[in-house]
Protein backbone atom coordinates (compact mmCIF):
# COMPACT_ATOMS: atom_id res chain seq x y z
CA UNK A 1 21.55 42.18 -54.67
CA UNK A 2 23.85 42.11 -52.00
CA UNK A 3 22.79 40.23 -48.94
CA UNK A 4 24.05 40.78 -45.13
CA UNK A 5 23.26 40.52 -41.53
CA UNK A 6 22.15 43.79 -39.94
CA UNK A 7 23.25 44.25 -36.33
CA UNK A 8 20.59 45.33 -34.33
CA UNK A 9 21.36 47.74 -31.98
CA UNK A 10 20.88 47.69 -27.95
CA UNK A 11 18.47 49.66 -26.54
CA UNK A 12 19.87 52.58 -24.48
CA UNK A 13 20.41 52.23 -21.07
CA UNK A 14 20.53 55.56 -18.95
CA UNK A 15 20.73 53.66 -15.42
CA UNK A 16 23.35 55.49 -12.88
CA UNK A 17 23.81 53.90 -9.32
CA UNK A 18 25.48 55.08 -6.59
CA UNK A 19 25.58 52.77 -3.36
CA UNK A 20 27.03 53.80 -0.05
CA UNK A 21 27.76 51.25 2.35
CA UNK A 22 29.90 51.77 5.72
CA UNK A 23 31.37 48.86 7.59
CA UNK A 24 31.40 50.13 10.73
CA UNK A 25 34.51 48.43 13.07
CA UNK A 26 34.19 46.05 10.83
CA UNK A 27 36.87 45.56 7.78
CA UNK A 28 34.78 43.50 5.17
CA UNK A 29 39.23 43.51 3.45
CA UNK A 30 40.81 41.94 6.99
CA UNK A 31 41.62 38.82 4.75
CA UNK A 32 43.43 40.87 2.85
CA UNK A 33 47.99 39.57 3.29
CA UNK A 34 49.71 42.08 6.00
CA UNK A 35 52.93 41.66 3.99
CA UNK A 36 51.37 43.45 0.96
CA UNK A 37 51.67 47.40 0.83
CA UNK A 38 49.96 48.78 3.57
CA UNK A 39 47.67 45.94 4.48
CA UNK A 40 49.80 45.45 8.00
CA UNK A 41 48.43 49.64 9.03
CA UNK A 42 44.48 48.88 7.98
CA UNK A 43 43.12 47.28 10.89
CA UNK A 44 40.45 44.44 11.11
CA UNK A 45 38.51 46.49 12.98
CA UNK A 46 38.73 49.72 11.40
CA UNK A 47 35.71 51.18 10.10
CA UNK A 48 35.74 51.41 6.46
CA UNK A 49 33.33 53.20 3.71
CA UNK A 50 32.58 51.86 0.54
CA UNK A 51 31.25 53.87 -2.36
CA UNK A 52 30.45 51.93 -5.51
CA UNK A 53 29.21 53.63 -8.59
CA UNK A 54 27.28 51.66 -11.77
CA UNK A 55 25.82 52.35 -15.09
CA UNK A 56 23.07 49.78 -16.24
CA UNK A 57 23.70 47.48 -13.52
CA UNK A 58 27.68 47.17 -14.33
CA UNK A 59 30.24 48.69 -11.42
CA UNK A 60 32.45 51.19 -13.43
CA UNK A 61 35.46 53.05 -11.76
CA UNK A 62 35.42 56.83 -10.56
CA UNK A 63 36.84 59.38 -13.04
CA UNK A 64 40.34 60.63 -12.46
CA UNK A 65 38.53 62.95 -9.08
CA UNK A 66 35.98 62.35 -7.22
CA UNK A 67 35.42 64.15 -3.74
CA UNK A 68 33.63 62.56 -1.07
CA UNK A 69 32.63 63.91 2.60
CA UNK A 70 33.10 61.03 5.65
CA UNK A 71 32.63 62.47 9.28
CA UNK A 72 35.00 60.71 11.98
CA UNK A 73 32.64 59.57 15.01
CA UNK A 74 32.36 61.97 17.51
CA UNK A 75 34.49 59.58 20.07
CA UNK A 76 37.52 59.85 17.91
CA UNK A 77 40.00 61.88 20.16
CA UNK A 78 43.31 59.99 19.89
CA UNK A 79 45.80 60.93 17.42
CA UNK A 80 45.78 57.24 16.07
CA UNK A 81 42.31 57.69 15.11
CA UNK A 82 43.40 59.95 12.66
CA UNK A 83 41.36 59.32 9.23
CA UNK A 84 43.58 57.83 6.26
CA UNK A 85 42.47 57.85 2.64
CA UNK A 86 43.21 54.47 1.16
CA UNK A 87 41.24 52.55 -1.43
CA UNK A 88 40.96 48.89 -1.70
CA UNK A 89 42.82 47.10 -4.94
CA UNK A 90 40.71 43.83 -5.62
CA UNK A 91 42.70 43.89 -8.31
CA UNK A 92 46.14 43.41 -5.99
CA UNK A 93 44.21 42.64 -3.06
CA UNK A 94 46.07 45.71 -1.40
CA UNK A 95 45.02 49.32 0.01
CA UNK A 96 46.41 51.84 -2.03
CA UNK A 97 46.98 55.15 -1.94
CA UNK A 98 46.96 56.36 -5.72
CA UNK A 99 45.46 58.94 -6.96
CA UNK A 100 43.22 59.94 -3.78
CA UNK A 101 44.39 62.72 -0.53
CA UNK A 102 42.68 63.47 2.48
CA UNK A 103 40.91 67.22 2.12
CA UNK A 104 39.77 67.47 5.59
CA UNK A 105 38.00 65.29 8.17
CA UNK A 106 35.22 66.87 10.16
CA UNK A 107 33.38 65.23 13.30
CA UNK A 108 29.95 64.02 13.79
């Protein structure tokens, strides 16, 4: 008779996180070079929201659209604190712009 190895199989894992985290005036990317992309217009201080999405305990990336709802602080009345949709690169350790638009910014 033929012999062989039988693979076992891994259990199933149906774990989905979602973690929110905002850095409020507080870039956790201000290392990130100023002569890359648009590093130079992101400043150190900005605040920045981070939302990081996992299956079984393993970060995955977003589908080709996600939407997501940030309010601007209810002190933000000058026109350079405007809210910009940019998304870190650790890849290119770069803000990017790809793929991702501003659909509206509401206030606090």
């Amino acid at each position: 008779p033929a012999s062989g190895r039988r693979l076992q199989s891994a259990p199933a894992c149906s774990e989905v996180g979602l973690q929110y985290t905002q850095w409020i005036a507080s870039n956790p990317y201000s290392w990130a070079n100023d002569t890359l992309g648009i590093n130079s217009n992101i400043a150190s201080n900005a605040t920045v929201s981070v939302l990081e999405l996992s299956r079984c305990g393993v970060v995955v990336g977003f589908p080709t659209f996600v939407e997501v709802a940030v309010a601007m602080p209810g002190d933000a009345e000058s026109p350079t604190d405007t809210p910009t949709c940019v998304i870190f690169d650790t890849g290119k350790g770069e803000w990017v712009t790809d793929n991702i638009s501003l659909v509206s910014a509401n206030k606090e």
